[in-house]
Protein backbone atom coordinates (compact mmCIF):
# COMPACT_ATOMS: atom_id res chain seq x y z
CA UNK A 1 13.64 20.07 -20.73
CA UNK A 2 15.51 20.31 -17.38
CA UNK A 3 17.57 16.94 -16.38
CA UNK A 4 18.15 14.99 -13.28
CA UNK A 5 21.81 16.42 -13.19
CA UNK A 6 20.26 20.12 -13.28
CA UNK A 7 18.22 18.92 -10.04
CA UNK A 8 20.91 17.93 -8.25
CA UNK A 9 22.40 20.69 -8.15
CA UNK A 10 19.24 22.63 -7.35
CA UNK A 11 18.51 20.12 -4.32
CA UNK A 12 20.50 20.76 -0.92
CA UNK A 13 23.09 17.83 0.36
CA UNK A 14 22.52 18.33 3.88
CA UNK A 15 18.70 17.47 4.00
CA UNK A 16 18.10 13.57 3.55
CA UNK A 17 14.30 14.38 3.55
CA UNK A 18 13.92 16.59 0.54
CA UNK A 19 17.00 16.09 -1.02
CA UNK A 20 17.98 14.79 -4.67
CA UNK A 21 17.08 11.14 -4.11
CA UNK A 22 13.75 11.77 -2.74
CA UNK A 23 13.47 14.26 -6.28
CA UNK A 24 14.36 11.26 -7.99
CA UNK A 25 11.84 9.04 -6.73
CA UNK A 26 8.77 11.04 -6.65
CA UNK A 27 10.54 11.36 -10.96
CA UNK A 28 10.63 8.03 -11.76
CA UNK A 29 7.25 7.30 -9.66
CA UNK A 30 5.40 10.38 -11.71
CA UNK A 31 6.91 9.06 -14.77
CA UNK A 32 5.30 5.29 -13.54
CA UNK A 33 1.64 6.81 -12.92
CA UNK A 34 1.94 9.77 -15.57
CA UNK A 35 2.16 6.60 -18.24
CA UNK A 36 -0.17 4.66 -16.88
CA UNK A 37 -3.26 7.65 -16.36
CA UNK A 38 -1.96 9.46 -19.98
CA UNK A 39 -0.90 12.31 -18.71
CA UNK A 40 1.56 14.84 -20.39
CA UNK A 41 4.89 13.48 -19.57
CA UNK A 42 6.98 16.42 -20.85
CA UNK A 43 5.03 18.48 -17.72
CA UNK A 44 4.75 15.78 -15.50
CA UNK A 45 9.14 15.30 -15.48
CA UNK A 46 9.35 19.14 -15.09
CA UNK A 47 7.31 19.56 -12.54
CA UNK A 48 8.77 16.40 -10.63
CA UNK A 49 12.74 17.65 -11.30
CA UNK A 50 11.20 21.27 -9.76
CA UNK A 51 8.72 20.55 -7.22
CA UNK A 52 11.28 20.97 -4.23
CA UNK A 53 13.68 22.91 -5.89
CA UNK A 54 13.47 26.39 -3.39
CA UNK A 55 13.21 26.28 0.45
CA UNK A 56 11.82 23.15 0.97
CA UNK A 57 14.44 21.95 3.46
CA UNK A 58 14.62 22.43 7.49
CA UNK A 59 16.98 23.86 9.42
CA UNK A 60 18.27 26.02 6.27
CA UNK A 61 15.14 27.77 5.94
CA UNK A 62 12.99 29.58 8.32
CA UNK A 63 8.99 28.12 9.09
CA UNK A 64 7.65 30.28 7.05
CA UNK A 65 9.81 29.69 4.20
CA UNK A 66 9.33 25.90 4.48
CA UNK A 67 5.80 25.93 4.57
CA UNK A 68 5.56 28.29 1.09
CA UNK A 69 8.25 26.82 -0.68
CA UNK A 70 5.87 25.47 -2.85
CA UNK A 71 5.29 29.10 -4.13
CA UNK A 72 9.37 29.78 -4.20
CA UNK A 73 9.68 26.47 -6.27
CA UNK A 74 6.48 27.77 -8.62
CA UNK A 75 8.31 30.72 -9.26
CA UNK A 76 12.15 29.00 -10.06
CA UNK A 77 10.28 27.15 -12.12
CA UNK A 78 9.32 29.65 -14.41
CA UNK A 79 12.71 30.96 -14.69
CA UNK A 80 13.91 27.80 -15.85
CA UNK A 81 11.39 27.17 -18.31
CA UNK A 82 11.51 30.38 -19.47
CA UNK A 83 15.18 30.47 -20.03
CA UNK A 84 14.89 27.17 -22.06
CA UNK A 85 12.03 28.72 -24.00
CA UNK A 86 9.17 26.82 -23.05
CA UNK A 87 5.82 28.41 -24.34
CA UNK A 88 4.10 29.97 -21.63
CA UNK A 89 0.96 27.47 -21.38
CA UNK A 90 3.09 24.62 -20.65
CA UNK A 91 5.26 27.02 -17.98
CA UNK A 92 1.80 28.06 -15.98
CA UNK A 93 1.08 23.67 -16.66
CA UNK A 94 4.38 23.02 -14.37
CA UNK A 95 3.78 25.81 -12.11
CA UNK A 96 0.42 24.55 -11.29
CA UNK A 97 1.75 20.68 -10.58
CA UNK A 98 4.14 22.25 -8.40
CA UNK A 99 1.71 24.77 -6.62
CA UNK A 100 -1.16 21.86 -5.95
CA UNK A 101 1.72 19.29 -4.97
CA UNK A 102 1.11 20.46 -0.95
CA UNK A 103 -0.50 18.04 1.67
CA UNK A 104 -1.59 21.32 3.83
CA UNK A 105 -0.03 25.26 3.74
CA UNK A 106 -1.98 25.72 0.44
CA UNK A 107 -5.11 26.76 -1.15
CA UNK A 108 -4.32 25.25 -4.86
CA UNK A 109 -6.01 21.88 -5.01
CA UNK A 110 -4.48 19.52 -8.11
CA UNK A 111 -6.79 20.55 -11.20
CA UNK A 112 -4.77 18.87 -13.79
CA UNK A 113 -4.35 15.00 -14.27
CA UNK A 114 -0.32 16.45 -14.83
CA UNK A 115 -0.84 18.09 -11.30
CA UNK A 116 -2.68 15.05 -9.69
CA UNK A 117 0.15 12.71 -10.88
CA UNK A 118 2.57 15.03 -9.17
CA UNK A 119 0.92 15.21 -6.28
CA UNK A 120 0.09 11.32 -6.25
CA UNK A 121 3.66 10.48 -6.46
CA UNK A 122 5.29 12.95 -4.19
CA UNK A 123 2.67 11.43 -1.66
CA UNK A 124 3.58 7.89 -2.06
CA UNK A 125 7.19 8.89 -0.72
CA UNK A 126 5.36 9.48 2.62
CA UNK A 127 4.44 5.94 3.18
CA UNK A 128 5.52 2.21 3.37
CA UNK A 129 9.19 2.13 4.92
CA UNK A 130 10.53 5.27 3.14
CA UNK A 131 7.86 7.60 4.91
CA UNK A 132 8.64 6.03 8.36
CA UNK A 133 12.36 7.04 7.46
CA UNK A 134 11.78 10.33 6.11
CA UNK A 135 9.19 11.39 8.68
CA UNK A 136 11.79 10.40 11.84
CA UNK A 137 14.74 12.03 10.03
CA UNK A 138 12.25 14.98 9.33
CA UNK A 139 11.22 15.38 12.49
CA UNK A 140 15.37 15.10 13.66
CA UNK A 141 16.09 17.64 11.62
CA UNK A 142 13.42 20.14 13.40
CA UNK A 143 14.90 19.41 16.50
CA UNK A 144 11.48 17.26 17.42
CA UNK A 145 12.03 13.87 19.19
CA UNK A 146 10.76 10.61 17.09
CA UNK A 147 7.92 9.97 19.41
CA UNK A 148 6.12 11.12 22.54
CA UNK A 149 2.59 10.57 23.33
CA UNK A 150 0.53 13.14 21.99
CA UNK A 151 -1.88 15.27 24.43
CA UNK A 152 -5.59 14.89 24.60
CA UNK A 153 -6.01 18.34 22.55
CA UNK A 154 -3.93 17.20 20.04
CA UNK A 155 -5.87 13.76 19.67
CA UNK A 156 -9.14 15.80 19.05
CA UNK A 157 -7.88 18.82 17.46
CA UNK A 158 -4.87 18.14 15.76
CA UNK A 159 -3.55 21.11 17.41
CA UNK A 160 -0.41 20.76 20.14
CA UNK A 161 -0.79 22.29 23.54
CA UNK A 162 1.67 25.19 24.36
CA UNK A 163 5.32 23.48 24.59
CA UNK A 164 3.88 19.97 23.02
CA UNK A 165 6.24 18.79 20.41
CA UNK A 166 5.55 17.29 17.20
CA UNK A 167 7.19 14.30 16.97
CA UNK A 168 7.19 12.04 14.04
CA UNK A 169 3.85 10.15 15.48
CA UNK A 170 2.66 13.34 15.69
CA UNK A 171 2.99 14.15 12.32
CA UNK A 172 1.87 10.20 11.43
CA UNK A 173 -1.67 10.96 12.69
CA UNK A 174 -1.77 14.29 11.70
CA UNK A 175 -0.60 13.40 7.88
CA UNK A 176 0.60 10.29 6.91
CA UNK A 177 -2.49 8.06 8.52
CA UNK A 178 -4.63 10.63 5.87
CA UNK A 179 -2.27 10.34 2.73
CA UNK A 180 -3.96 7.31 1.16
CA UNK A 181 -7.29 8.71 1.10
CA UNK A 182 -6.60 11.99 -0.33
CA UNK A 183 -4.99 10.47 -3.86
CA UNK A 184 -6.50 10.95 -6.88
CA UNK A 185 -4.86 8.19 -9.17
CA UNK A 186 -6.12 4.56 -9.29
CA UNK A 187 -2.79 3.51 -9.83
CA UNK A 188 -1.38 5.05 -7.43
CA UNK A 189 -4.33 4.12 -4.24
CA UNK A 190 -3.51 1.13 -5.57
CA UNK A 191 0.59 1.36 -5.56
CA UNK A 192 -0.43 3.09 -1.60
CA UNK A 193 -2.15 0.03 -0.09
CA UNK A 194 0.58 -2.00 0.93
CA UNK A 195 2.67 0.66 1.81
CA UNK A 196 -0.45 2.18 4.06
CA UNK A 197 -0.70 -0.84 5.86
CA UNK A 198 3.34 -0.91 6.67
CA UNK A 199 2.84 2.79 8.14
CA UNK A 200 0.03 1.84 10.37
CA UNK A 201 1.68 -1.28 11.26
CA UNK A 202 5.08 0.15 12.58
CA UNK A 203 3.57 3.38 14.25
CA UNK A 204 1.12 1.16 16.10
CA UNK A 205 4.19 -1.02 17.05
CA UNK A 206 5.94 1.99 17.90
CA UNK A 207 3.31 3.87 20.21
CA UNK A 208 2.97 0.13 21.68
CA UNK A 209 6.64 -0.31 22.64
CA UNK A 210 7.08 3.59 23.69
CA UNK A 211 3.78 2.33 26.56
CA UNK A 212 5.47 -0.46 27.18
CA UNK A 213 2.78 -2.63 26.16
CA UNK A 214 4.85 -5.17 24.41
């Protein structure tokens, strides 16, 4: 079974988005939710220690890489199991929490309750007053400024004009606003509510001051 001290050495120090605390949490969260739904908890930890473990940070990696690193992470995955002997079932198990564990960039949908735990938990870390954090430090890290008003296009399309960036309210409506609806656990829609509410609360506040509205 891989530990928490083999993830942090897998995880990068420079990257205080996806880096070995934000591992941790979306762990100890799985391991929350996994308990409560029944699902395999031996997969679920795997899959949670692994889930970021190959390109998933910015600046480091090129666009392309970010966006599949799901697929790099599927595959590191399997070499660590492997090497540790795990029967191949439970192996292609992991792979497919970590595979299904994308918001967008991906055509594997959760399957699994193991998978759908994974993917409920590493969603949770996108909202309530860690997602505000993570999305503005995200979108620092990109070189993209914390907010600017998004264009008309981008309102109805989700889709920046030429030269728009995509600040972190960008990314809030295009992603975060979405996250709570898209979970598959009831304990974890329920675990979202409150921190839903603080999301849409501060980027409201946010777009409100940046007007100068209030």
């Amino acid at each position: 079974m891989p530990t928490p001290e083999q993830a942090r050495a897998w995880m990068p120090d420079h990257d205080p988005v996806h880096n070995f605390d934000h591992v941790m949490r979306v762990y100890r969260m799985a391991e929350r939710i996994a308990q409560a739904e029944g699902a395999d908890l031996e997969i679920v930890r795997a899959a949670a220690l692994l889930h970021d473990a190959v390109g998933s940070a910015p600046g480091s990696q090129t666009k392309e890489q970010r966006h599949n690193h799901h697929d790099s992470s599927a595959e590191f995955a399997a070499s660590v199991l492997n090497q540790e002997g795990w029967a191949l079932d439970k192996i292609h198990a992991v792979q497919h929490c970590i595979l299904a564990h994308r918001f967008r960039y991906t055509t594997d949908r959760p399957l699994t309750l193991e998978a759908k735990v994974l993917y409920d938990a590493d969603k949770l870390d996108v909202l309530g007053a860690l997602g505000v954090a993570r999305t503005i430090a995200y979108a620092s890290l990109a070189g993209q400024p914390f907010y600017t008003q998004p264009s008309q296009q981008f309102l109805s399309t989700g889709v920046e004009e030429p030269g728009e960036p995509h600040s972190s309210y960008h990314e809030y409506l295009f992603k975060l606003v979405k996250i709570k609806d898209t979970l598959h656990t009831e304990t974890a829609r329920k675990i979202a509510a409150r921190r839903h509410d603080f999301l849409v609360a501060y980027y409201s506040e946010l777009a409100a001051e940046a007007a100068g509205e209030k």
